[in-house]
N, C-alpha and C. Protein backbone atom coordinates (compact mmCIF):
# COMPACT_ATOMS: atom_id res chain seq x y z
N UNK A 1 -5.87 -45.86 49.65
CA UNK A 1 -4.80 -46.62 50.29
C UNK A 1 -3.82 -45.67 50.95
N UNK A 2 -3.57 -45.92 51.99
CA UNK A 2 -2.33 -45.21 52.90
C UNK A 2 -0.93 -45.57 52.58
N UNK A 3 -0.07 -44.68 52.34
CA UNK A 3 1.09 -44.46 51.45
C UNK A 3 2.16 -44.18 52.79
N UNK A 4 1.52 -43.58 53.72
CA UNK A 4 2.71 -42.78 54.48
C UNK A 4 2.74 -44.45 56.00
N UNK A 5 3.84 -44.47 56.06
CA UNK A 5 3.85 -45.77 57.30
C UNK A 5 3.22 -45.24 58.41
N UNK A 6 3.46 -44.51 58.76
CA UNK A 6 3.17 -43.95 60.12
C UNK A 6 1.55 -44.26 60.09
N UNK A 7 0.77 -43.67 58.88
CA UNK A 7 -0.48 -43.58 58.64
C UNK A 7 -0.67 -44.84 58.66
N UNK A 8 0.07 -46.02 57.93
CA UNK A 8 -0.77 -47.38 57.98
C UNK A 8 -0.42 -47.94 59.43
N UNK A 9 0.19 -47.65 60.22
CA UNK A 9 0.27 -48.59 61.48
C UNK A 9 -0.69 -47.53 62.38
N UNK A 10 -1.04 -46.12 62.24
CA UNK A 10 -2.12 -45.94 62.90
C UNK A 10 -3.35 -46.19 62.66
N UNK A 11 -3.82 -46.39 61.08
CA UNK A 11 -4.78 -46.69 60.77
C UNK A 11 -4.94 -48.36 61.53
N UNK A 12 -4.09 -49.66 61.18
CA UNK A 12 -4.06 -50.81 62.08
C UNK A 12 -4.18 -50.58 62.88
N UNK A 13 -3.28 -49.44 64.03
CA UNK A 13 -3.79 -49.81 65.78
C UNK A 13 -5.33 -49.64 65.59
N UNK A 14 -5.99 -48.91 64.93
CA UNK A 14 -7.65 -48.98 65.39
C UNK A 14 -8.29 -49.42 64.57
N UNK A 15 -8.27 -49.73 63.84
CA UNK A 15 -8.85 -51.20 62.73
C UNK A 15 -8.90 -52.34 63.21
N UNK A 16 -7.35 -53.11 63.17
CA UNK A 16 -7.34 -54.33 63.59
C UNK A 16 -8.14 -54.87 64.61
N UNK A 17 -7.94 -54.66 66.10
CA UNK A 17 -8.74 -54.87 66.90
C UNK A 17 -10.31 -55.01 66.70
N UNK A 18 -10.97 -54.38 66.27
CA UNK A 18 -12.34 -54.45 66.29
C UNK A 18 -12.28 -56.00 64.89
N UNK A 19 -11.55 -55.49 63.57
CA UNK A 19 -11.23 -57.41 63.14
C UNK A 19 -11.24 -58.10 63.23
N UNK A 20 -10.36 -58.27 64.12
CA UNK A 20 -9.86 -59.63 65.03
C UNK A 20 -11.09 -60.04 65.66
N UNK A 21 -11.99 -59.14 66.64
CA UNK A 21 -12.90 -59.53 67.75
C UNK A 21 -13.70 -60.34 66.67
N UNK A 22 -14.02 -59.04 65.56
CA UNK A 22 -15.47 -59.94 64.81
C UNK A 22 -14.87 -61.48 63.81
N UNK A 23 -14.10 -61.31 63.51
CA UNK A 23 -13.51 -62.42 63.54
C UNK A 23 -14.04 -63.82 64.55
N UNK A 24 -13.52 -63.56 65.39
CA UNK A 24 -13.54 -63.98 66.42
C UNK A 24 -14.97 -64.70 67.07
N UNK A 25 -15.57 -63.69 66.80
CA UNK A 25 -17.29 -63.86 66.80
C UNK A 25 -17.56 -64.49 65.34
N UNK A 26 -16.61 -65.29 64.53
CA UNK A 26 -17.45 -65.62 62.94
C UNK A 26 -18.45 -64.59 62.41
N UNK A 27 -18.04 -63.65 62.53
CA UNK A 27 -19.04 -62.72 61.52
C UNK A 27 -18.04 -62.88 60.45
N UNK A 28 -18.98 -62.35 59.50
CA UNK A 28 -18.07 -62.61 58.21
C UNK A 28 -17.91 -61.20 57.61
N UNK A 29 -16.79 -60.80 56.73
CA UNK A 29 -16.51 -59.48 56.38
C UNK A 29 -17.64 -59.31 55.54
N UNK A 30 -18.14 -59.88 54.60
CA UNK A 30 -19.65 -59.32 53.67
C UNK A 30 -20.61 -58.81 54.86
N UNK A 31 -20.68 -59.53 55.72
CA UNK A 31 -21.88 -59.06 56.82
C UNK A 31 -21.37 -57.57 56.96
N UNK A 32 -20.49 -57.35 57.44
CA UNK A 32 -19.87 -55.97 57.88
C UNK A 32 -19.99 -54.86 56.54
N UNK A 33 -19.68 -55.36 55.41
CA UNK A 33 -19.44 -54.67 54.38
C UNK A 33 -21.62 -54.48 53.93
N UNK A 34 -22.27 -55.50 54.24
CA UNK A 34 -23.57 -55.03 54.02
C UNK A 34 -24.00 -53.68 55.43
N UNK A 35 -23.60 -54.79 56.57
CA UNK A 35 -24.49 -53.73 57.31
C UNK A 35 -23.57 -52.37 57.24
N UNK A 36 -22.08 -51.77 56.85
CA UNK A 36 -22.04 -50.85 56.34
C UNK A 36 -22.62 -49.58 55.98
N UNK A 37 -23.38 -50.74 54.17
CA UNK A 37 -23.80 -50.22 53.33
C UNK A 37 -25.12 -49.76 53.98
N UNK A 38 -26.29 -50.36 54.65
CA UNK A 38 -27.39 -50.32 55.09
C UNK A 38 -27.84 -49.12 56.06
N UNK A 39 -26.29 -49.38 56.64
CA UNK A 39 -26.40 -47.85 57.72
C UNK A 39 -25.88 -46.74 57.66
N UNK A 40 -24.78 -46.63 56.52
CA UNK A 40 -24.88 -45.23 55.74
C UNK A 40 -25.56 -45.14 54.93
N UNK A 41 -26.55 -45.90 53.90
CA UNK A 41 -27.56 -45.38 53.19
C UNK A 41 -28.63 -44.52 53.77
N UNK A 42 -29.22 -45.33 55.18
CA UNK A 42 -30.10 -45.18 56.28
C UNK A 42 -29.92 -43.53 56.74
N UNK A 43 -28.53 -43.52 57.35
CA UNK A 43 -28.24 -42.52 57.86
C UNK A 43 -28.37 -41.29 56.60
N UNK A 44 -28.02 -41.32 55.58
CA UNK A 44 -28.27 -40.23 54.41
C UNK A 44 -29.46 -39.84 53.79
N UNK A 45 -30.40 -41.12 53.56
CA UNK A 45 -31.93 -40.77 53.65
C UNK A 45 -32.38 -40.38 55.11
N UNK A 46 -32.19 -40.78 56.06
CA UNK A 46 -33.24 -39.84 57.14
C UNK A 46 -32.23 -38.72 57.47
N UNK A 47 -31.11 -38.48 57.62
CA UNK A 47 -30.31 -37.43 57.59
C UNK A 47 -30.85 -35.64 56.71
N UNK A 48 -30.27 -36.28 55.85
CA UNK A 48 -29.63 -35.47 54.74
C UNK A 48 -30.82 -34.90 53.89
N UNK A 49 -32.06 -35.84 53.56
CA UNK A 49 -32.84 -35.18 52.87
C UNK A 49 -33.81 -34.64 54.28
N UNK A 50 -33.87 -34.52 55.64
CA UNK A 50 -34.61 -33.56 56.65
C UNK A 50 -33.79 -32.52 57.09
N UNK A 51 -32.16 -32.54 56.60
CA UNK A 51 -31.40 -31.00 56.97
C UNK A 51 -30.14 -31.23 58.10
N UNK A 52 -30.80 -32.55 58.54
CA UNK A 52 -29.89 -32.79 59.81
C UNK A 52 -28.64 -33.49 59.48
N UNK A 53 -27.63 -32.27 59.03
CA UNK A 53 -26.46 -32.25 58.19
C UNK A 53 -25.26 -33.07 59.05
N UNK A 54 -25.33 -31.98 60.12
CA UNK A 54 -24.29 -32.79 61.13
C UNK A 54 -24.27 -34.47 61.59
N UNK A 55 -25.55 -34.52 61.89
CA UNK A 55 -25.93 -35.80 62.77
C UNK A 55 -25.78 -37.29 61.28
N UNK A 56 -26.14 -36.58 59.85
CA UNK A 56 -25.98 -37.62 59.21
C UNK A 56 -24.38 -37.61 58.39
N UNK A 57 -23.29 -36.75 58.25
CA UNK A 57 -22.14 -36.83 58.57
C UNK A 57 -21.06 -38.10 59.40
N UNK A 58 -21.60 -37.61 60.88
CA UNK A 58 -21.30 -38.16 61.96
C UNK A 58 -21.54 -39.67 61.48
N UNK A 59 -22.63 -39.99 61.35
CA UNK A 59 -23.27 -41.24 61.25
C UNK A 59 -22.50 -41.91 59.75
N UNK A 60 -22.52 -41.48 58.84
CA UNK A 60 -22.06 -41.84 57.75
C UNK A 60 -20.81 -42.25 57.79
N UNK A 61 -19.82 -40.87 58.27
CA UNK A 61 -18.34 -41.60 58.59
C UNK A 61 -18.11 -42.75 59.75
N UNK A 62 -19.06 -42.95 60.30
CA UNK A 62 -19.05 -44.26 61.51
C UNK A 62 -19.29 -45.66 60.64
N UNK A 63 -20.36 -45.49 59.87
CA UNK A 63 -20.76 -46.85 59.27
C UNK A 63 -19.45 -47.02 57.98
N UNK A 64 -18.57 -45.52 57.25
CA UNK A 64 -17.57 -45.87 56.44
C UNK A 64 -16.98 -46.67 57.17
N UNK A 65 -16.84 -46.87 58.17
CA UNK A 65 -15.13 -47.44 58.99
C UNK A 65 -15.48 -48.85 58.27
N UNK A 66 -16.88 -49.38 58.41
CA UNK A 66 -16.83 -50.61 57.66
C UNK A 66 -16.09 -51.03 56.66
N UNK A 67 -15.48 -50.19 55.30
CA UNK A 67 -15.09 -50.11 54.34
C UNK A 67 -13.27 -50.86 54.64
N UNK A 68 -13.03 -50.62 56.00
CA UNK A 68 -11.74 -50.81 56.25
C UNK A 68 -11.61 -52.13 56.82
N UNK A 69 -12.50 -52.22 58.00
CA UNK A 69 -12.89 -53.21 58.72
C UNK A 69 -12.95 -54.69 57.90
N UNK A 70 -13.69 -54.56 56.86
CA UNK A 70 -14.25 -55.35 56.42
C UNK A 70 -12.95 -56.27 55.48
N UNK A 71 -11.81 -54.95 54.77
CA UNK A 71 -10.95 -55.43 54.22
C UNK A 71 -9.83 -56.10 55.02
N UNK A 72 -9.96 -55.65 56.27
CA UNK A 72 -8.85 -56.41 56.92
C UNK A 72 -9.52 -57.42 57.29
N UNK A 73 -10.70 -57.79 58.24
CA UNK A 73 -10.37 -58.76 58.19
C UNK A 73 -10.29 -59.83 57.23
N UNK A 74 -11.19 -59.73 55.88
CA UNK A 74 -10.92 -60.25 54.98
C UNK A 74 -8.85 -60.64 54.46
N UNK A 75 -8.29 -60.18 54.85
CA UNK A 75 -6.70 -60.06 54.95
C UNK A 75 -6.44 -61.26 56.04
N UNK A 76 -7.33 -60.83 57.18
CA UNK A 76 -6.58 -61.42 58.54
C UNK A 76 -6.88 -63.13 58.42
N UNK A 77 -8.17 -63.16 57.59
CA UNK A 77 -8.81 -64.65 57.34
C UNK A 77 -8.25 -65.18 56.08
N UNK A 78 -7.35 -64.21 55.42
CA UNK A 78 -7.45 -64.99 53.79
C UNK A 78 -7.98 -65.56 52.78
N UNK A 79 -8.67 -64.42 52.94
CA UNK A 79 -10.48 -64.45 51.90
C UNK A 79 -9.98 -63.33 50.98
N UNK A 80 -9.13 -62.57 51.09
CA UNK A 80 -9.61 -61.33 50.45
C UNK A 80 -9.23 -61.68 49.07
N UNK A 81 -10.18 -61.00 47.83
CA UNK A 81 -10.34 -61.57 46.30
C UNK A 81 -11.16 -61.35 45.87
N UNK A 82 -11.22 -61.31 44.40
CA UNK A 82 -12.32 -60.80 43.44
C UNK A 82 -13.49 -60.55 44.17
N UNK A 83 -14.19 -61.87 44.96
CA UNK A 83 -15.94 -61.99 45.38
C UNK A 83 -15.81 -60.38 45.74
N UNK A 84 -14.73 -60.27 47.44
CA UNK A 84 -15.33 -58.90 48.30
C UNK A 84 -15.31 -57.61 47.29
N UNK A 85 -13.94 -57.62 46.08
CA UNK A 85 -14.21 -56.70 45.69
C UNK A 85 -14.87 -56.49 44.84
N UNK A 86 -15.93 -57.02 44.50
CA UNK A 86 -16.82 -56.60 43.72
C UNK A 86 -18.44 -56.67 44.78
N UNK A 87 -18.13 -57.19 45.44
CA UNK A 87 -19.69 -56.54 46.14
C UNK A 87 -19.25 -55.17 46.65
N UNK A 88 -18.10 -55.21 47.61
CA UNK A 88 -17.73 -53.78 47.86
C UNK A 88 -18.09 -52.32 47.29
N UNK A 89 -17.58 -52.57 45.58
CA UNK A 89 -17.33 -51.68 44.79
C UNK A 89 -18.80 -51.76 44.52
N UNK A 90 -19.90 -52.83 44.34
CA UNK A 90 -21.05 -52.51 43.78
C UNK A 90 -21.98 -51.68 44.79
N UNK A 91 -21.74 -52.65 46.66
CA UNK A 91 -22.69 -51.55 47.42
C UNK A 91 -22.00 -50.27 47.64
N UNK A 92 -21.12 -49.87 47.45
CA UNK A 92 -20.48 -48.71 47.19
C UNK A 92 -21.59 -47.46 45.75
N UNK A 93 -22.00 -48.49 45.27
CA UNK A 93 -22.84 -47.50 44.50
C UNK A 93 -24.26 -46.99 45.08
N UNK A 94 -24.69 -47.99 45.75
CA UNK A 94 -26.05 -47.26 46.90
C UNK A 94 -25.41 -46.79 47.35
N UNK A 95 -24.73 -46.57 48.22
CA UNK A 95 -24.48 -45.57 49.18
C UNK A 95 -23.99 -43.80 48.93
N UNK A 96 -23.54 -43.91 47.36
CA UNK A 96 -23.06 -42.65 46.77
C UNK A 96 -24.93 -42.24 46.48
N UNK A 97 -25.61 -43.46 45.35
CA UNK A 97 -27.17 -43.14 45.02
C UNK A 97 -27.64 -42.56 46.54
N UNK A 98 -27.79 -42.88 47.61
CA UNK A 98 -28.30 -42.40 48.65
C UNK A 98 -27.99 -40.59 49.51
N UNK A 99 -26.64 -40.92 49.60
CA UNK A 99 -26.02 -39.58 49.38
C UNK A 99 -26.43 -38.45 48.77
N UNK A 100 -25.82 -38.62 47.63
CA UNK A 100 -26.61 -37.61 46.26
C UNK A 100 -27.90 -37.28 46.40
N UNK A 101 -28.69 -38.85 46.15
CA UNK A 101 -30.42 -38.56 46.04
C UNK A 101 -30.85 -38.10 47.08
N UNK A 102 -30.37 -37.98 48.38
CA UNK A 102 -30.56 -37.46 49.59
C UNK A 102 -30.90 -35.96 49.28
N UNK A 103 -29.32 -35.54 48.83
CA UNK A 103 -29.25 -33.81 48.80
C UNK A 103 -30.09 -33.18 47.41
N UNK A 104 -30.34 -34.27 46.51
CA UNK A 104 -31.26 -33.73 45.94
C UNK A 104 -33.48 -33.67 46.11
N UNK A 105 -33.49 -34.67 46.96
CA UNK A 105 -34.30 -34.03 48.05
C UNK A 105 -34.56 -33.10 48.66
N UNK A 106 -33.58 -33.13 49.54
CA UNK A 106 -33.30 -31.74 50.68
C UNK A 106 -33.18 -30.47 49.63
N UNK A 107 -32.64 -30.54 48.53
CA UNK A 107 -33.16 -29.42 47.62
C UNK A 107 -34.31 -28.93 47.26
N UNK A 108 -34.59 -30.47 46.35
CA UNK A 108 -35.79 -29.96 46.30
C UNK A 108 -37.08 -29.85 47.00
N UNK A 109 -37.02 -29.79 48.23
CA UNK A 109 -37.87 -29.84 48.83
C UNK A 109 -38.23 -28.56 49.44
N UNK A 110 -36.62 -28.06 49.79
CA UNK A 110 -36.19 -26.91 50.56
C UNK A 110 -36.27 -25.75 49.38
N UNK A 111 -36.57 -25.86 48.38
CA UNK A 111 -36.60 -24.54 47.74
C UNK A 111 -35.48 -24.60 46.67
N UNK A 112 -34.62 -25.56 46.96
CA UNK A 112 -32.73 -24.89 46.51
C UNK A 112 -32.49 -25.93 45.22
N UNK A 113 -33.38 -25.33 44.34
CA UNK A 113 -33.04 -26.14 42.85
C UNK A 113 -31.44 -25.96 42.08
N UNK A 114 -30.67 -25.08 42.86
CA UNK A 114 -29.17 -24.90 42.44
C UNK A 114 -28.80 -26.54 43.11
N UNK A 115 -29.04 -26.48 44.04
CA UNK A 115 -28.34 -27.52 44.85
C UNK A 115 -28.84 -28.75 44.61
N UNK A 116 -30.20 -29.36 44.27
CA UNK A 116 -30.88 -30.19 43.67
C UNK A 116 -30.15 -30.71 42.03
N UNK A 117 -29.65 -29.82 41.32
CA UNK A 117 -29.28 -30.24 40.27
C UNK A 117 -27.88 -30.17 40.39
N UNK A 118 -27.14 -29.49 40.78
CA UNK A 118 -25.65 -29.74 40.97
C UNK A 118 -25.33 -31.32 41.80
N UNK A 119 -26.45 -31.75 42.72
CA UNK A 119 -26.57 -33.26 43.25
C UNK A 119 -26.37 -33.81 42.43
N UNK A 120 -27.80 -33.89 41.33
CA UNK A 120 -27.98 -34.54 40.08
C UNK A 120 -26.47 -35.19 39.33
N UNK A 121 -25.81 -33.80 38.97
CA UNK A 121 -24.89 -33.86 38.08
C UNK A 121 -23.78 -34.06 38.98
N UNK A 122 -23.32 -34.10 39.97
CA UNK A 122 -22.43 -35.21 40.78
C UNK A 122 -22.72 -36.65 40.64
N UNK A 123 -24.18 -36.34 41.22
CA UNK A 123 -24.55 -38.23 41.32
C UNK A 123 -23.92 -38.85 39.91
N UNK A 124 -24.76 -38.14 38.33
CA UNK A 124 -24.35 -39.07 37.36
C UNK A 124 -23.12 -38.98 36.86
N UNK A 125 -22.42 -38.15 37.20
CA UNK A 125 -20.72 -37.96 36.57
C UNK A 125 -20.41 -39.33 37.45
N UNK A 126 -20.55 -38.80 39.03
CA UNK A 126 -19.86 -40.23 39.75
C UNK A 126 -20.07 -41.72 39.63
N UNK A 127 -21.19 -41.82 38.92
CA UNK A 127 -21.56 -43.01 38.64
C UNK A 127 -20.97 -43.36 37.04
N UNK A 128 -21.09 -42.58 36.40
CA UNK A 128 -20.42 -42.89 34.91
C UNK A 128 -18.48 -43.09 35.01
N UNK A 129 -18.25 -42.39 36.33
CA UNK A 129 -16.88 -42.48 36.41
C UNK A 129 -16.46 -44.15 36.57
N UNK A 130 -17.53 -44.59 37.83
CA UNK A 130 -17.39 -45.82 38.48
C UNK A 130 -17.45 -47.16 36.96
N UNK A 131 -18.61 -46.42 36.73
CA UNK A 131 -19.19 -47.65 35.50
C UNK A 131 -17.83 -47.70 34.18
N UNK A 132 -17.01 -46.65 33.94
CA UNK A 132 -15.85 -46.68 32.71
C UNK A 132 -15.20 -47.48 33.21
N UNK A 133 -14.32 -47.44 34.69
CA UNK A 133 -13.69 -48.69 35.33
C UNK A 133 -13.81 -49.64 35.18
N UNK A 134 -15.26 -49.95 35.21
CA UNK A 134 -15.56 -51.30 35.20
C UNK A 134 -15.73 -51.91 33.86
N UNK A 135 -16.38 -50.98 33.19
CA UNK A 135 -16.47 -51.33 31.40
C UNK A 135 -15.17 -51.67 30.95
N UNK A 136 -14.07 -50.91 31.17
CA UNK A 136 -12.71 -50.73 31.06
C UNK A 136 -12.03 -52.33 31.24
N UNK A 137 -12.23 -52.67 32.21
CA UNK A 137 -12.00 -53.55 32.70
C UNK A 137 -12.32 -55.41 32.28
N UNK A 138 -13.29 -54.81 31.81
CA UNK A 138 -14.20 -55.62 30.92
C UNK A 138 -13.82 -56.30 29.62
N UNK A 139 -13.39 -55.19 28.85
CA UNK A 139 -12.47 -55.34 27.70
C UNK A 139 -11.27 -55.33 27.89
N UNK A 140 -10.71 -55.63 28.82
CA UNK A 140 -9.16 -56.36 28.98
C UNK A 140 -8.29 -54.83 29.21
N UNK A 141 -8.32 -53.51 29.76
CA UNK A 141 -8.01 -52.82 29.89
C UNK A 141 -8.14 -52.04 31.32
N UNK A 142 -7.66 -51.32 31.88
CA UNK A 142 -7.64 -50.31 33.30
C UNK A 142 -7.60 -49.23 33.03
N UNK A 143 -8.36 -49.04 34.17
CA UNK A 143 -8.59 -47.14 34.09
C UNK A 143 -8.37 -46.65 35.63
N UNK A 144 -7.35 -47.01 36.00
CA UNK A 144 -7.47 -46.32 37.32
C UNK A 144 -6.28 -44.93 37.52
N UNK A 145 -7.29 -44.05 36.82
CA UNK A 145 -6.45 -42.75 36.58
C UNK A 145 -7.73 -41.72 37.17
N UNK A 146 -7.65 -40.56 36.85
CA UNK A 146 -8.72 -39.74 37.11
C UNK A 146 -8.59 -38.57 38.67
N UNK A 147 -8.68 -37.94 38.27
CA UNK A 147 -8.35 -36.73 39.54
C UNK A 147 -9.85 -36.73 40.49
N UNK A 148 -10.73 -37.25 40.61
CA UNK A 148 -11.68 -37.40 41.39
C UNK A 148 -12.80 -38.64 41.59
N UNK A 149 -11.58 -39.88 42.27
CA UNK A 149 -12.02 -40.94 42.30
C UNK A 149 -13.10 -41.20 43.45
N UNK A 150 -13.25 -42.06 43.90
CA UNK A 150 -15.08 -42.38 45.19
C UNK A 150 -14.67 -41.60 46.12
N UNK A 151 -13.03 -41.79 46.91
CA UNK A 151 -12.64 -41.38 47.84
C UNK A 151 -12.84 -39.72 47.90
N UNK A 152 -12.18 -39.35 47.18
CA UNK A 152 -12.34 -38.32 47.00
C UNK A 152 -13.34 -37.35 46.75
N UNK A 153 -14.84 -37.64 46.48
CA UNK A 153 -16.01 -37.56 45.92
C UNK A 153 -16.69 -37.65 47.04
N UNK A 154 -16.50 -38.55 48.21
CA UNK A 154 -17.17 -38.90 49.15
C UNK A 154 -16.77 -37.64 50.36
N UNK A 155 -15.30 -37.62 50.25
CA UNK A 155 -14.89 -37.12 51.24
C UNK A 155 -15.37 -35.38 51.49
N UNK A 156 -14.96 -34.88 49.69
CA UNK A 156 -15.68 -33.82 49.60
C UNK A 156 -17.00 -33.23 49.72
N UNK A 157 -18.11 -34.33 49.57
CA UNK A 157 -19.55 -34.00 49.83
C UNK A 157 -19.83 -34.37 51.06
N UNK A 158 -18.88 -34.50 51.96
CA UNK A 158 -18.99 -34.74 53.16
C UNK A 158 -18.71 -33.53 54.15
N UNK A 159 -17.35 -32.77 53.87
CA UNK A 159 -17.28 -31.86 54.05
C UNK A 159 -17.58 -30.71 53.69
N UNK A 160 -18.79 -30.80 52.23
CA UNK A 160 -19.30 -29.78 52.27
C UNK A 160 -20.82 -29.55 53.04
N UNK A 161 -21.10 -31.13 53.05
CA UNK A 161 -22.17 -31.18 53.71
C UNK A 161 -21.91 -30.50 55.28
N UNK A 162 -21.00 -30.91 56.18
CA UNK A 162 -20.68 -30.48 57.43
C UNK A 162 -20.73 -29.38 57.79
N UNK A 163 -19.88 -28.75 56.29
CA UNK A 163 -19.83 -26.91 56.93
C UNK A 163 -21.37 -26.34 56.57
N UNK A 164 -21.61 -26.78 55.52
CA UNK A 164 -22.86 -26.23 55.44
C UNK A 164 -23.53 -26.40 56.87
N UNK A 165 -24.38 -28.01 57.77
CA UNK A 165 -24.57 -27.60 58.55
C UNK A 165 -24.15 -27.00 59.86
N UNK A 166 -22.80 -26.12 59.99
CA UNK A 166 -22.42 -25.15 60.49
C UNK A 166 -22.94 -23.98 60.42
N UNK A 167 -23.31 -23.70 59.43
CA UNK A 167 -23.97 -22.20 58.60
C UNK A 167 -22.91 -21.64 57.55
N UNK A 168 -22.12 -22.36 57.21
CA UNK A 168 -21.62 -21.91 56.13
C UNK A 168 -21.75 -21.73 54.69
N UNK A 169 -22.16 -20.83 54.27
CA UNK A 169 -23.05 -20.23 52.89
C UNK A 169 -22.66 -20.82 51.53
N UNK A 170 -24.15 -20.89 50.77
CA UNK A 170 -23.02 -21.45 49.17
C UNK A 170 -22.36 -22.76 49.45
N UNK A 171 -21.27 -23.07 50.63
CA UNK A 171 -20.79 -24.07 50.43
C UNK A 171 -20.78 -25.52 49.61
N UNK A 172 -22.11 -25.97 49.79
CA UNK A 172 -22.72 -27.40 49.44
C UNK A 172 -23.47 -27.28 47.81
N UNK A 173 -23.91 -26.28 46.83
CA UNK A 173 -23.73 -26.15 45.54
C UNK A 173 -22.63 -26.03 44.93
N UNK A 174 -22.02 -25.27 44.85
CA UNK A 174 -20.23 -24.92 45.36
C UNK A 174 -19.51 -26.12 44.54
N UNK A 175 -19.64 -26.93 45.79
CA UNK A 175 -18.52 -27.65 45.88
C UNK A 175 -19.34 -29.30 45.63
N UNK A 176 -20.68 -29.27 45.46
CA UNK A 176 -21.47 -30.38 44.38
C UNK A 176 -21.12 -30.05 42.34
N UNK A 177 -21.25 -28.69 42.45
CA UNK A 177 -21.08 -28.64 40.92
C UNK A 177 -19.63 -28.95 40.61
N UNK A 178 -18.45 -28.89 41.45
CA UNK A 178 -16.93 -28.82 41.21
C UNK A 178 -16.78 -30.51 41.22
N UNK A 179 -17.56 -31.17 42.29
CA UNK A 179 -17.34 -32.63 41.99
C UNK A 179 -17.81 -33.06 40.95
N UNK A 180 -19.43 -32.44 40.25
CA UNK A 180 -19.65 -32.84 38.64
C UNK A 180 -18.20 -32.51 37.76
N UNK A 181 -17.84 -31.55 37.83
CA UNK A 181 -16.95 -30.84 36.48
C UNK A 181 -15.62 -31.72 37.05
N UNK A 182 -15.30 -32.39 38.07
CA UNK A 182 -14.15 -32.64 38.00
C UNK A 182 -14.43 -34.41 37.79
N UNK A 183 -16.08 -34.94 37.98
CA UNK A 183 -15.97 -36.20 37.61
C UNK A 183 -15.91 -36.44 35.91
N UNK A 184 -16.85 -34.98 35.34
CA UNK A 184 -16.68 -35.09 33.76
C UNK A 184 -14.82 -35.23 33.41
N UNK A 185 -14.06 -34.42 34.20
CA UNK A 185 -12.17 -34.38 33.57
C UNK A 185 -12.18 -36.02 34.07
N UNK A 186 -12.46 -36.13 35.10
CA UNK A 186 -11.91 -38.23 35.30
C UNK A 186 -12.57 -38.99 34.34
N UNK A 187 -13.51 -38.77 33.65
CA UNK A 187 -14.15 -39.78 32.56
C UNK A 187 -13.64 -39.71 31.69
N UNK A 188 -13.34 -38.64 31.13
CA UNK A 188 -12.54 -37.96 29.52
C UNK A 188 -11.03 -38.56 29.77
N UNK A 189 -10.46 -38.31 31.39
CA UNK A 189 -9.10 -39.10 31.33
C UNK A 189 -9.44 -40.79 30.82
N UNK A 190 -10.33 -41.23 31.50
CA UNK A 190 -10.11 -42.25 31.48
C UNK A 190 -10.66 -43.10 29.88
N UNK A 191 -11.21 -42.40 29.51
CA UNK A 191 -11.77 -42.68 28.18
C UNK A 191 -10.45 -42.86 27.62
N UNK A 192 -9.79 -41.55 27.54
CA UNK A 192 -8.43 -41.71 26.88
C UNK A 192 -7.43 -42.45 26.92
N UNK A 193 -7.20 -42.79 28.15
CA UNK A 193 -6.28 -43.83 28.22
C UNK A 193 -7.07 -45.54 28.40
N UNK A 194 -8.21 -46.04 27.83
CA UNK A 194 -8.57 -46.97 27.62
C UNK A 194 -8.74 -46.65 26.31
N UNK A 195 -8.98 -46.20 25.59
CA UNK A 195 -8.18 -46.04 23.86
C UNK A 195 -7.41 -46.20 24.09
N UNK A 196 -5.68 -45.40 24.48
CA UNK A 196 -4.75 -45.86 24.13
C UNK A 196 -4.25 -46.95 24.53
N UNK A 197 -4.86 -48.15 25.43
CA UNK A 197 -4.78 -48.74 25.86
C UNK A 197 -4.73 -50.19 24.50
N UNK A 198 -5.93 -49.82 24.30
CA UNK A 198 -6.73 -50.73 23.01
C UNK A 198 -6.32 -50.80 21.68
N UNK A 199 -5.94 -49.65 21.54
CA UNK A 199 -5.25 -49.13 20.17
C UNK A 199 -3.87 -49.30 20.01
N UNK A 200 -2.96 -50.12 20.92
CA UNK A 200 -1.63 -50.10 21.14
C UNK A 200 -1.74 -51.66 21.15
């Protein structure tokens, strides 16, 4: 979520519009929020596990915009509520599985079993992070704490993916094993404060 004003009325000037149109056209925000999901998965399997770092980047952050799109207009129609956010948050989990399982492909395929298992152990930290939330949640409690939430997880294997295909060295093990070790500190936070949550 955008905190700074300036940031949310620029993020609206180029959001809204494309909203409104599909709006406009009765598409519905789930449509947007699937085909999204469909075409950054797409783009990360034929991308990411053949090398072509840049081109599936590019493509990935095009089909995210959905993620925004989809919530406004859901806003602009007065739909928005439990249903979107929970398909959201669920195809939100292919698209991280695609990601990940991508670069652990392109590892292992390419030789680079460092980078194949540091995937690994991103993919399941990030997914155990997602799943405490929701467990959390479950039993009458919140967990939205944690120093390396989707956003953040996404954004980083994005840019490590990029520089890497730049030629920048190491980068993309690097900075896959730092998103494992920093999704293991967001689980342990959040463990903790859904105990003290429960226990109080």
């Amino acid at each position: 979520m955008l905190n700074n004003p300036s940031a949310r009325r620029l993020a609206s000037g180029v959001i809204d519009p494309p909203a409104r149109l599909l709006l406009r056209l009765r598409v519905s925000p789930d449509v947007v929020t699937v085909i999204g999901t469909v075409g950054a998965s797409a783009a990360a399997i034929a991308c990411f596990s053949t090398g072509r770092f840049i081109l599936g980047v590019v493509l990935i952050s095009f089909f995210a915009l959905s993620d925004l799109i989809d919530g406004a207009m859901a806003r602009m129609a007065g739909t928005s509520g439990p249903w979107g956010n929970f398909l959201d948050a669920t195809l939100d989990r292919i698209v991280d599985g695609a990601i990940f399982g991508s670069l652990i492909a392109w590892g292992a395929i390419n030789g680079q079993a460092w980078v194949a298992a540091a995937a690994t152990f991103a993919l399941v930290t990030g997914q155990v992070t997602s799943y405490a939330k929701a467990r959390a949640e479950a039993v009458g409690a919140r967990a939205n704490v944690g120093i390396a939430e989707r956003a953040e997880r996404t954004m980083g294997v994005l840019l490590a993916v990029l520089l890497t295909g730049l030629g920048v060295p190491f980068v993309l093990p690097i900075a896959l094993w730092l998103l494992g070790l920093l999704g293991i500190v967001t689980i342990i936070q959040r463990i903790a404060v859904v105990r003290s949550q429960l226990r109080s």
